[in-house]
N, C-alpha and C. Protein backbone atom coordinates (compact mmCIF):
# COMPACT_ATOMS: atom_id res chain seq x y z
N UNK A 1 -66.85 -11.40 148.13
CA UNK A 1 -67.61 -10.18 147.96
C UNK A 1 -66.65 -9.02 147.83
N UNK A 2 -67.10 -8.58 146.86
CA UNK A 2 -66.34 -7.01 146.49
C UNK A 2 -66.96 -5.94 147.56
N UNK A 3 -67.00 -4.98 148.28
CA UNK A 3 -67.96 -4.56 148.98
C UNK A 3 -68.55 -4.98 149.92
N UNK A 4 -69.02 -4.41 150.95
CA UNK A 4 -69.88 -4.94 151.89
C UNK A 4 -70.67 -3.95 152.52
N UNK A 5 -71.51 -3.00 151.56
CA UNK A 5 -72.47 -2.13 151.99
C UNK A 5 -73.34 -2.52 151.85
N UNK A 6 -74.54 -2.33 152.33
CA UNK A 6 -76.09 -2.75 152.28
C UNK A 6 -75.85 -4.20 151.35
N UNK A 7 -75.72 -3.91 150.05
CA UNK A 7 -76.09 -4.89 149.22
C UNK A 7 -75.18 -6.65 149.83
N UNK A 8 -74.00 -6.06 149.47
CA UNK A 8 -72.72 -6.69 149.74
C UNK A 8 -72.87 -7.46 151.23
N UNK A 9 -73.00 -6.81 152.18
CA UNK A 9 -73.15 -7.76 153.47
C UNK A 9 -74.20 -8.31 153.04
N UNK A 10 -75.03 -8.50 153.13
CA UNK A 10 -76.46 -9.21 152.54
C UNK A 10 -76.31 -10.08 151.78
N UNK A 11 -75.78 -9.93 150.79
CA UNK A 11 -75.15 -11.38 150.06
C UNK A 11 -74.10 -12.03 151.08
N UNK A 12 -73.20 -11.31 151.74
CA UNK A 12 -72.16 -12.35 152.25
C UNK A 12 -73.01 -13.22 153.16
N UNK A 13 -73.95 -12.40 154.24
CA UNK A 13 -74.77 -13.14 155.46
C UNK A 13 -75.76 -14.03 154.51
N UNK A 14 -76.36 -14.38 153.45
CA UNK A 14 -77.10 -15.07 153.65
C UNK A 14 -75.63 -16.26 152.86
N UNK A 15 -75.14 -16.18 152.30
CA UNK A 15 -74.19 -17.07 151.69
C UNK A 15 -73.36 -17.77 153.18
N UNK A 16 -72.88 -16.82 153.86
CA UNK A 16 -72.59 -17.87 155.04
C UNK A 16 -73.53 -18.48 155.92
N UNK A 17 -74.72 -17.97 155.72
CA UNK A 17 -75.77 -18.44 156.59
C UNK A 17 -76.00 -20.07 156.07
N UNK A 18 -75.89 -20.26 154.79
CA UNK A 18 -76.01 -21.69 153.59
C UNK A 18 -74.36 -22.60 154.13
N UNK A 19 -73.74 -22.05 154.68
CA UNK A 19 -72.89 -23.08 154.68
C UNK A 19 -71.74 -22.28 154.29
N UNK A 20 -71.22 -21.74 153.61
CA UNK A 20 -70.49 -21.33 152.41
C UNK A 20 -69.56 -20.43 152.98
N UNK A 21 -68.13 -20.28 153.03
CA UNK A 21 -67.47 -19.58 153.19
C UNK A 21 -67.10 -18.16 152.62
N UNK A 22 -66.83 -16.94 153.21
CA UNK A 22 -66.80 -15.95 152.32
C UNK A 22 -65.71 -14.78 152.83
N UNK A 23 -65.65 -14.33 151.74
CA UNK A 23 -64.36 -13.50 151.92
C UNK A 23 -64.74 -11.84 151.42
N UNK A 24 -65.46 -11.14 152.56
CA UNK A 24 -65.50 -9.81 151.91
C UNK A 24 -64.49 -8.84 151.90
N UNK A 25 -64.32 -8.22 151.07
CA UNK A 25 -63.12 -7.39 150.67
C UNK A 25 -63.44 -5.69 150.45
N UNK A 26 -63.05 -4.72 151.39
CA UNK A 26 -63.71 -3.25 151.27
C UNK A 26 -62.27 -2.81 150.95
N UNK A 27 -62.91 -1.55 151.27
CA UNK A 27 -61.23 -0.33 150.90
C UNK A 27 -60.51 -0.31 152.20
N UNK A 28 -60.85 -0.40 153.17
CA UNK A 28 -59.75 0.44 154.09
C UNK A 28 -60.54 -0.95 154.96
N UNK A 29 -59.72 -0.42 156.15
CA UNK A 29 -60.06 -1.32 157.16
C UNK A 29 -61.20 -1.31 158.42
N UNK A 30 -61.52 0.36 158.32
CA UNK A 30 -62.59 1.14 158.87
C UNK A 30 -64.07 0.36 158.29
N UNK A 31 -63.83 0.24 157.09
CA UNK A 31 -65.08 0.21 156.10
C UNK A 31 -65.43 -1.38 156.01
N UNK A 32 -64.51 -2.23 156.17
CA UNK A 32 -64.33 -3.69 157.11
C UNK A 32 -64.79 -3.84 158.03
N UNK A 33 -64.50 -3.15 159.18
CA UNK A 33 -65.39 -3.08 160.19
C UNK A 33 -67.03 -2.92 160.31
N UNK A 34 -67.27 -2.19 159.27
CA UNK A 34 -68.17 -1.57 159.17
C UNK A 34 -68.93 -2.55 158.65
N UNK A 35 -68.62 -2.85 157.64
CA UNK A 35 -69.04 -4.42 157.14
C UNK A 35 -69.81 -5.06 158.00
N UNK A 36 -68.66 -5.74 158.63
CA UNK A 36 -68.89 -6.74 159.71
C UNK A 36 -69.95 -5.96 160.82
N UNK A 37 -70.31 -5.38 161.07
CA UNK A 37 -71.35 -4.27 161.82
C UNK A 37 -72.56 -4.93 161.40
N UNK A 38 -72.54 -3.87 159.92
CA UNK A 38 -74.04 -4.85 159.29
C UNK A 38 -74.45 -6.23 159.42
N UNK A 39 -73.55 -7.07 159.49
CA UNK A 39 -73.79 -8.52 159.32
C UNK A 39 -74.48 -8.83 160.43
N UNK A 40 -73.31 -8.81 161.47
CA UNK A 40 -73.66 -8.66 163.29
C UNK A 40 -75.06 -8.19 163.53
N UNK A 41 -75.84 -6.95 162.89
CA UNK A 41 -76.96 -6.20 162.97
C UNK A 41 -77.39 -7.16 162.50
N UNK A 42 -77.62 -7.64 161.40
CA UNK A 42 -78.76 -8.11 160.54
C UNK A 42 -78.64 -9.71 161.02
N UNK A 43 -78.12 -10.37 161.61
CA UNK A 43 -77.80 -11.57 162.08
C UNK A 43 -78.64 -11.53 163.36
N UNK A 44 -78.19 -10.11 164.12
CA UNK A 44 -78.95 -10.51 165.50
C UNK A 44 -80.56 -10.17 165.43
N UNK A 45 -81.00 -9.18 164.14
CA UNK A 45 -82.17 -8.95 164.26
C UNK A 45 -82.53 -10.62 163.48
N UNK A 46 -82.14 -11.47 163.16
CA UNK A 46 -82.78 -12.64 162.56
C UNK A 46 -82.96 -13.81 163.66
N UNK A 47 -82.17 -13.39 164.36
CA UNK A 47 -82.48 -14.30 166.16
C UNK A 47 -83.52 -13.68 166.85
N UNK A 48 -83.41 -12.36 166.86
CA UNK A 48 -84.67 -11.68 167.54
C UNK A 48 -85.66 -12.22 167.11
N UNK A 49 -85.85 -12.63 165.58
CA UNK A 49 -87.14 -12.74 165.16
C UNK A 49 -87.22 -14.72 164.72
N UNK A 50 -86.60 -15.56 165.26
CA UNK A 50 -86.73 -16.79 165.38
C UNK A 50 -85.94 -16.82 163.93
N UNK A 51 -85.85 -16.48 163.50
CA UNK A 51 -85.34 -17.08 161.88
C UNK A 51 -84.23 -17.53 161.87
N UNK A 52 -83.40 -17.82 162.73
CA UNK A 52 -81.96 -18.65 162.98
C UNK A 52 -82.16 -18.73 164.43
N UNK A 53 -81.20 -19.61 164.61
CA UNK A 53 -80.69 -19.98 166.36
C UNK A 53 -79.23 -19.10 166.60
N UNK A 54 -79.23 -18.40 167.91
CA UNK A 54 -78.03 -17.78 167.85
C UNK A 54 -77.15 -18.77 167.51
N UNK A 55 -76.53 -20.13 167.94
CA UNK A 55 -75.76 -20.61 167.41
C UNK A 55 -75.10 -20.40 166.20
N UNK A 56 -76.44 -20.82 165.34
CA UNK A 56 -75.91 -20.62 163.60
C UNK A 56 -76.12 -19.07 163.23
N UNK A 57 -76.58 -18.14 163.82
CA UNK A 57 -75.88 -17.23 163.54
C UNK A 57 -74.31 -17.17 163.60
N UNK A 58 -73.97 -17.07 164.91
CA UNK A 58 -72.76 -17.19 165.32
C UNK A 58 -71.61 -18.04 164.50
N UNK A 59 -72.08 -19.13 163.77
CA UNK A 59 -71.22 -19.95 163.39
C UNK A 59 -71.21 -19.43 161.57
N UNK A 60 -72.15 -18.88 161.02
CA UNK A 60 -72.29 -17.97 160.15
C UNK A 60 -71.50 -16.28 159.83
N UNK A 61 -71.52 -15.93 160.86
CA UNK A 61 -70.84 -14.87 161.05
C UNK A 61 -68.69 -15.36 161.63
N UNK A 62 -68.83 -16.42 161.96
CA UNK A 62 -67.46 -17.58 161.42
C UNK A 62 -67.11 -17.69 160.45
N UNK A 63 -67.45 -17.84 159.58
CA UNK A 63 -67.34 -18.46 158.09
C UNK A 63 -66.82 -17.08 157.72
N UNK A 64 -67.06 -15.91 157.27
CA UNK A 64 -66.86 -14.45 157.18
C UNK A 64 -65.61 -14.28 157.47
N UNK A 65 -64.78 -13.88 156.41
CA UNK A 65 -63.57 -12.54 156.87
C UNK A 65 -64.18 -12.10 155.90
N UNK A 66 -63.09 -10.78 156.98
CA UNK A 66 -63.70 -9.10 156.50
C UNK A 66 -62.19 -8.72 156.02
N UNK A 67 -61.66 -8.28 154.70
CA UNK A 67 -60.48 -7.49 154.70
C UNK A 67 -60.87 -6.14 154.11
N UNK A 68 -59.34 -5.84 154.22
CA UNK A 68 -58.94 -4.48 153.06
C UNK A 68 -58.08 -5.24 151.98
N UNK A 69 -57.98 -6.10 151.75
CA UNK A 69 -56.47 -6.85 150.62
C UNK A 69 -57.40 -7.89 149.73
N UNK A 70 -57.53 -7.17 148.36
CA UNK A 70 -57.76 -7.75 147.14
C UNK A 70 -57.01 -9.37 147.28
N UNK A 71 -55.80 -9.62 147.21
CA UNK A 71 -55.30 -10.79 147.39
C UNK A 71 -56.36 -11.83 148.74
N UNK A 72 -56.29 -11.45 149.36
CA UNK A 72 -57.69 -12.36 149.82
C UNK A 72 -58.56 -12.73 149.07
N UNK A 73 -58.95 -12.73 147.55
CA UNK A 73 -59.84 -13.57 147.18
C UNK A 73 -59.06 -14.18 146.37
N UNK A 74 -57.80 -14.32 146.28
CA UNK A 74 -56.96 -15.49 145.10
C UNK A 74 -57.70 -16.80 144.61
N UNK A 75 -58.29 -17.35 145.75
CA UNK A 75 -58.39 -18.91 145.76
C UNK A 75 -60.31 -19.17 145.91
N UNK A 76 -60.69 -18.11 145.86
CA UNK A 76 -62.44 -17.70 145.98
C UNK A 76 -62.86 -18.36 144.24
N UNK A 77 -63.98 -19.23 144.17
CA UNK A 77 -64.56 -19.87 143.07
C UNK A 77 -65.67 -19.07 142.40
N UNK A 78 -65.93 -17.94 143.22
CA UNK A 78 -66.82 -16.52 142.58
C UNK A 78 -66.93 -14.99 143.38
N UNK A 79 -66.39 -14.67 142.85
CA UNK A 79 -66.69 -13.04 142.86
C UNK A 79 -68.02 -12.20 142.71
N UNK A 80 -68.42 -11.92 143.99
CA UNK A 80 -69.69 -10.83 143.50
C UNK A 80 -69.60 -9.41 143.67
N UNK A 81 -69.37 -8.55 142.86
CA UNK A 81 -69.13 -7.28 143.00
C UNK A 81 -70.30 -6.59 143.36
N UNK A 82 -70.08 -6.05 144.51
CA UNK A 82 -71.13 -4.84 145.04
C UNK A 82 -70.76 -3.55 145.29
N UNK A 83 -69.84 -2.70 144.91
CA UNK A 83 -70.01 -1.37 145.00
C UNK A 83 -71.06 -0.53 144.27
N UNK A 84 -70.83 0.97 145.07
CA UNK A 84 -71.87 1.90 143.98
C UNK A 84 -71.91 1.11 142.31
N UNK A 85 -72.58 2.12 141.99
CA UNK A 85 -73.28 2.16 140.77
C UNK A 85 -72.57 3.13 139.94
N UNK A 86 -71.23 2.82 139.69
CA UNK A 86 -70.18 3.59 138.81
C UNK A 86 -69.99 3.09 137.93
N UNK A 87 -70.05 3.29 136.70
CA UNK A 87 -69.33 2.01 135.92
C UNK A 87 -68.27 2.35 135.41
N UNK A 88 -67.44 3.33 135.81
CA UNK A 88 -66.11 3.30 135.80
C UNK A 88 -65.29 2.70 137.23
N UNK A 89 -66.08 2.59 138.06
CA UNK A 89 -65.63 1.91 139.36
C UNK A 89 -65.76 0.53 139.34
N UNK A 90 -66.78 -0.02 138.70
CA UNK A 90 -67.17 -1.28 138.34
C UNK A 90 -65.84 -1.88 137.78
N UNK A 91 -66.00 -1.43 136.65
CA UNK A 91 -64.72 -1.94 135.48
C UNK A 91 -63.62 -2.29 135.89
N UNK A 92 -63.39 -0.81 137.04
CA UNK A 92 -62.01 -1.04 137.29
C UNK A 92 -61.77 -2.22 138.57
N UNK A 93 -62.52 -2.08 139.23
CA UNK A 93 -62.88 -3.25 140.14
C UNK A 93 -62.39 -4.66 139.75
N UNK A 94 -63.87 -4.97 138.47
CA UNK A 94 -63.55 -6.32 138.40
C UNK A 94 -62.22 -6.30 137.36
N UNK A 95 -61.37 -5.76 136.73
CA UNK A 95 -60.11 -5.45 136.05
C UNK A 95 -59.45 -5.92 136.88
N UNK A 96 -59.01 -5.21 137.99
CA UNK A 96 -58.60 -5.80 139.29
C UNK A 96 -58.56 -7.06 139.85
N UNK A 97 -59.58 -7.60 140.19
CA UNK A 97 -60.03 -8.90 140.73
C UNK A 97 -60.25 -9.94 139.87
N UNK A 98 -60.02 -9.75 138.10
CA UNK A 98 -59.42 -10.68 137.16
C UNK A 98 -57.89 -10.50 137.41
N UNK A 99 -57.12 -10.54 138.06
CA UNK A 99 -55.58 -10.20 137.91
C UNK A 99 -55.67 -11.61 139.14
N UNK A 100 -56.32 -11.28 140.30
CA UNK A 100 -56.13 -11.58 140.92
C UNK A 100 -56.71 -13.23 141.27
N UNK A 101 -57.60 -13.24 140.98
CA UNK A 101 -58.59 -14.75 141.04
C UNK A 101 -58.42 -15.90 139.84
N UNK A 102 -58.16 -17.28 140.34
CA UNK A 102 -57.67 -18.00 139.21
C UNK A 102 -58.57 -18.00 138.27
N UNK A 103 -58.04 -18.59 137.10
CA UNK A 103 -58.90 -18.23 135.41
C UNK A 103 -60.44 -19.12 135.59
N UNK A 104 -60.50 -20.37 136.51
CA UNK A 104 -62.01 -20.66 136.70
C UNK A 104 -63.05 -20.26 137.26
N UNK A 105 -62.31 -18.85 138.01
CA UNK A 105 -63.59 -18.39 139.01
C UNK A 105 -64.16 -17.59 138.32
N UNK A 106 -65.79 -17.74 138.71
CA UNK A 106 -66.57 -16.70 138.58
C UNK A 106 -67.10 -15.17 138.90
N UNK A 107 -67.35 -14.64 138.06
CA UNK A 107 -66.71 -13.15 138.47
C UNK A 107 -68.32 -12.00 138.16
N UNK A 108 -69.23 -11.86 139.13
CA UNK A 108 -70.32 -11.44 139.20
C UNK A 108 -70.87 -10.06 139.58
N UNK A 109 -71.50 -8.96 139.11
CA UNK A 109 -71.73 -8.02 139.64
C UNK A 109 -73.53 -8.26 139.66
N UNK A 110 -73.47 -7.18 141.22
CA UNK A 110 -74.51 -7.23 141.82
C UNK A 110 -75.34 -5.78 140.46
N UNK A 111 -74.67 -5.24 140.13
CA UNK A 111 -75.65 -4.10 139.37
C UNK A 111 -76.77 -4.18 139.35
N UNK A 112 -77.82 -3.42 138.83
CA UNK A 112 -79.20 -3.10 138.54
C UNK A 112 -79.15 -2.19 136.77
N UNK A 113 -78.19 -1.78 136.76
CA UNK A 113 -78.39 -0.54 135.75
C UNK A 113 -77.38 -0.90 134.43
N UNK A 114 -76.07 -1.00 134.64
CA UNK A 114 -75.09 -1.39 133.87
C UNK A 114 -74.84 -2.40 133.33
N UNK A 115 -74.85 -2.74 132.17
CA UNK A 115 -74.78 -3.65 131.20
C UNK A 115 -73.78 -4.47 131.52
N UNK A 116 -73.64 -5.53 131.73
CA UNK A 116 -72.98 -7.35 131.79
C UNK A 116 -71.61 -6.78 130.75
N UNK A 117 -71.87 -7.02 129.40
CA UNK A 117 -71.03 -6.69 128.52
C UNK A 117 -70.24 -5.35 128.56
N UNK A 118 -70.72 -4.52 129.38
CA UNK A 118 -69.62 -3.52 129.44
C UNK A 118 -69.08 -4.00 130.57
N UNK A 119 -69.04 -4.24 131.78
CA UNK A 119 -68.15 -4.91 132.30
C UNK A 119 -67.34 -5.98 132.70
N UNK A 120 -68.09 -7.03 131.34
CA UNK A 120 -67.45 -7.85 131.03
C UNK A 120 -66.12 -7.55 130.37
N UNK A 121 -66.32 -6.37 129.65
CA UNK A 121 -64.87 -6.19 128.47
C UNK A 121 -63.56 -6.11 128.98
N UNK A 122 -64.06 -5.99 130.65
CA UNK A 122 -62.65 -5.07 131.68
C UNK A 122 -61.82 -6.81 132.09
N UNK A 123 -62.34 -7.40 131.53
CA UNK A 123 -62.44 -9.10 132.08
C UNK A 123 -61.60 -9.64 130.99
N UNK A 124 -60.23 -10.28 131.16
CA UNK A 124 -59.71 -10.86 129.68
C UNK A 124 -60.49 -12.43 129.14
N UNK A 125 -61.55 -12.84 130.38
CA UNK A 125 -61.85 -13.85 129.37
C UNK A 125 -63.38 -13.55 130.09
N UNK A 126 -64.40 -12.96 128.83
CA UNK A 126 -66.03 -12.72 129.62
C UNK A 126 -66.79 -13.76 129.67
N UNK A 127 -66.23 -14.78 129.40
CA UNK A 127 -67.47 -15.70 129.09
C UNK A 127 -67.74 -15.85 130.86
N UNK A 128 -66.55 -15.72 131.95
CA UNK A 128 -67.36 -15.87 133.42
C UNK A 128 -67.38 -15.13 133.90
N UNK A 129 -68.34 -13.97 132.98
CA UNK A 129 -68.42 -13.07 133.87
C UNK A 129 -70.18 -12.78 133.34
N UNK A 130 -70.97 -12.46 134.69
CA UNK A 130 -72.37 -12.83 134.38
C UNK A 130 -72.96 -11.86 135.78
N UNK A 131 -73.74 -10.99 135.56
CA UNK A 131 -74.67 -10.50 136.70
C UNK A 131 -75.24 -11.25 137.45
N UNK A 132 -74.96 -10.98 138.98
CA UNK A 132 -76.07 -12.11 139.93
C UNK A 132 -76.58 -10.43 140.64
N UNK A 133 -77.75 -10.13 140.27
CA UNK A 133 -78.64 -8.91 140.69
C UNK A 133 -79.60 -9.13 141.88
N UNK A 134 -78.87 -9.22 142.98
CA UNK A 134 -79.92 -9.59 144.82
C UNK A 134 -80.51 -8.24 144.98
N UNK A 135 -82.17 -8.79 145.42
CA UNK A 135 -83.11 -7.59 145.77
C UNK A 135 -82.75 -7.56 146.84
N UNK A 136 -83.04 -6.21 147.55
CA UNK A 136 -82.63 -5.40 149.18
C UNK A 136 -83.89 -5.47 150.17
N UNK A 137 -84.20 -6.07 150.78
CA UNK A 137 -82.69 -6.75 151.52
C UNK A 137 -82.68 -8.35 151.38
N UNK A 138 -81.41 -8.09 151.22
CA UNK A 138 -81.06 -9.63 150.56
C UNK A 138 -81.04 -10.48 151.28
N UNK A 139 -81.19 -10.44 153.01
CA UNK A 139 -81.75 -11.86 153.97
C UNK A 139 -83.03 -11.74 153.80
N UNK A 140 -84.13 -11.49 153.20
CA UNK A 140 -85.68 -11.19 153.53
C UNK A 140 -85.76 -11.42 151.66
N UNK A 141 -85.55 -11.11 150.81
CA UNK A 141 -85.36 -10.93 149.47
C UNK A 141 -85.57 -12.75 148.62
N UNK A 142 -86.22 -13.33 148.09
CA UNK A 142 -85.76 -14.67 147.66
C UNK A 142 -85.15 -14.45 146.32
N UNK A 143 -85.31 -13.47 145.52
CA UNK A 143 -85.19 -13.75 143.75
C UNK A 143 -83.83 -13.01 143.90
N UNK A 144 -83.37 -13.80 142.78
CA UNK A 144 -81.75 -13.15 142.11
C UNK A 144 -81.93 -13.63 140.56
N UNK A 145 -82.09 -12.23 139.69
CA UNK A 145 -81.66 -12.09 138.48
C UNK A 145 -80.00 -12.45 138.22
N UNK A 146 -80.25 -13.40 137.49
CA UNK A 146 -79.14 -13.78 136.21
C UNK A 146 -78.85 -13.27 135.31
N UNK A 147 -78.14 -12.05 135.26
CA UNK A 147 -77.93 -11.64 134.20
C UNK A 147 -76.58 -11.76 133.06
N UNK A 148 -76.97 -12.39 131.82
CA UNK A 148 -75.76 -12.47 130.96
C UNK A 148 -75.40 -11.99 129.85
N UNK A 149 -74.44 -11.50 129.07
CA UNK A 149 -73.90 -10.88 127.98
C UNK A 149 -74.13 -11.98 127.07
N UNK A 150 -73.39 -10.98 125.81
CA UNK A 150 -72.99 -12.01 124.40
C UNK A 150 -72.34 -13.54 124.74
N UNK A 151 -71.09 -12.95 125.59
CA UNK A 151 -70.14 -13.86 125.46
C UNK A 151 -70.50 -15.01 127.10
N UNK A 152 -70.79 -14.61 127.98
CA UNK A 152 -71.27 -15.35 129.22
C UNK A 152 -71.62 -16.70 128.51
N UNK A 153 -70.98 -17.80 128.79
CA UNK A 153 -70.76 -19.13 128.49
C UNK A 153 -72.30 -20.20 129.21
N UNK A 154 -72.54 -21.12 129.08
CA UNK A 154 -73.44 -21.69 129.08
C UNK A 154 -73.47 -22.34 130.73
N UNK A 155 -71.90 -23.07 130.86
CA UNK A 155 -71.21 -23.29 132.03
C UNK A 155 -71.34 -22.23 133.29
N UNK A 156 -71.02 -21.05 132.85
CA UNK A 156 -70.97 -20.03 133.97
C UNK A 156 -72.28 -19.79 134.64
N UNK A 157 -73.37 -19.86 133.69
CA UNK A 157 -74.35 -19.81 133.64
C UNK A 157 -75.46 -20.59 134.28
N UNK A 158 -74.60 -21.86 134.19
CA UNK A 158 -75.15 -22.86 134.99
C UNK A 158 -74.60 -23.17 136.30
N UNK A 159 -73.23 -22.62 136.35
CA UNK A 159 -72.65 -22.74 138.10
C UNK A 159 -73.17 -21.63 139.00
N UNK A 160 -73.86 -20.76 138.31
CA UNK A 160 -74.32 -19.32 138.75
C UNK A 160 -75.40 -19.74 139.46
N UNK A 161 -76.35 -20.44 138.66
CA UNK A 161 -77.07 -20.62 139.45
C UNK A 161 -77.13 -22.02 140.06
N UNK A 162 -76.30 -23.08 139.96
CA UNK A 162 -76.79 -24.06 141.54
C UNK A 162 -75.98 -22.97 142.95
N UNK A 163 -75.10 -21.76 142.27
CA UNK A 163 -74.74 -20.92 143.55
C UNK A 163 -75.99 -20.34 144.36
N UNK A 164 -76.87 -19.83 143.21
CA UNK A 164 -78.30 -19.51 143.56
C UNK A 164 -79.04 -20.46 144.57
N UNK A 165 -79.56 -21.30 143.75
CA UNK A 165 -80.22 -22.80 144.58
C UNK A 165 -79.71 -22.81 146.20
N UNK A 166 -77.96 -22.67 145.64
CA UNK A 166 -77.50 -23.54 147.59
C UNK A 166 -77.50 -22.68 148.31
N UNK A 167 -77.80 -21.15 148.18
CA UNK A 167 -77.79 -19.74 149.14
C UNK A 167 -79.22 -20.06 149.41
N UNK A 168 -80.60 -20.77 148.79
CA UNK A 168 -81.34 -20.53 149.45
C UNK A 168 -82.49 -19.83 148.46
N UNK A 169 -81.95 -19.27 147.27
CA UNK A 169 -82.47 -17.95 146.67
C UNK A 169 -83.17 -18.89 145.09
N UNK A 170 -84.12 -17.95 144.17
CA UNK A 170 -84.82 -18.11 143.32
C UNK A 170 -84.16 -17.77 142.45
């Protein structure tokens, strides 16, 4: 996870809630914390309300690091970008996190507004790069739009979503 505000923790907690290991990545280390806040919140209100056992909360909120260092996702098999709604922040983002993540991983923004293909272009190879769009709030939320460009490959397309399927989601 690129981010971990509203949107961003929400994808990470229900993705570790499935099993799945995750690596959220903010700016500073304050904003990491902060992260991890939300999760903790939204984890314990899901015990309050029977929908997990503290255990697997607990062992969910395991699975989770929180950094400030882009290089923490080197070895990550998909990228979901959640910051604002910049698309000059976007771009430069996933620009970034193509430098950094090997050439098979998948590379996803959470957007609502900004076009796939424009921030695919910031990407030297777009075909894996494809919108996964989670409604808020994304532990309570089942549907995730797929969204893909020209070039978004058939493959990406299809690993996108058994990622979908094994989180749980529509």
């Amino acid at each position: 996870m690129i981010g971990g505000g509203l949107m961003g923790s929400g994808i990470a907690e229900v993705t570790a809630t499935a099993g799945l290991a995750v690596v959220v990545r903010e700016v500073d280390e304050q904003a990491a914390v902060a992260a991890r806040g939300r999760v903790e919140e939204s984890l314990a209100r899901a015990v309050t309300r029977t929908k997990v056992s503290q255990a697997a909360a607990q062992e969910a909120l395991e699975r989770i690091e929180f950094t400030s260092h882009l290089h923490e996702l080197a070895d990550v098999d998909l990228v979901i970008e959640a910051v604002p709604e910049d698309a000059d922040l976007k771009v430069a983002v996933l620009a970034e996190v193509a430098e950094v993540v090997e050439p098979h991983a998948l590379i996803a923004s959470n957007t609502s507004s900004i076009p796939i293909a424009q921030l695919a272009a910031a990407v030297p190879d777009p075909t894996r790069v494809l919108g996964l769009h989670f409604f808020s709030p994304v532990p309570v939320m089942g549907l995730v739009e797929l969204v893909v460009a020209l070039d978004t490959s058939p493959e990406t397309v299809e690993q996108a979503g058994r990622f979908v399927e094994r989180i749980g989601k529509t």
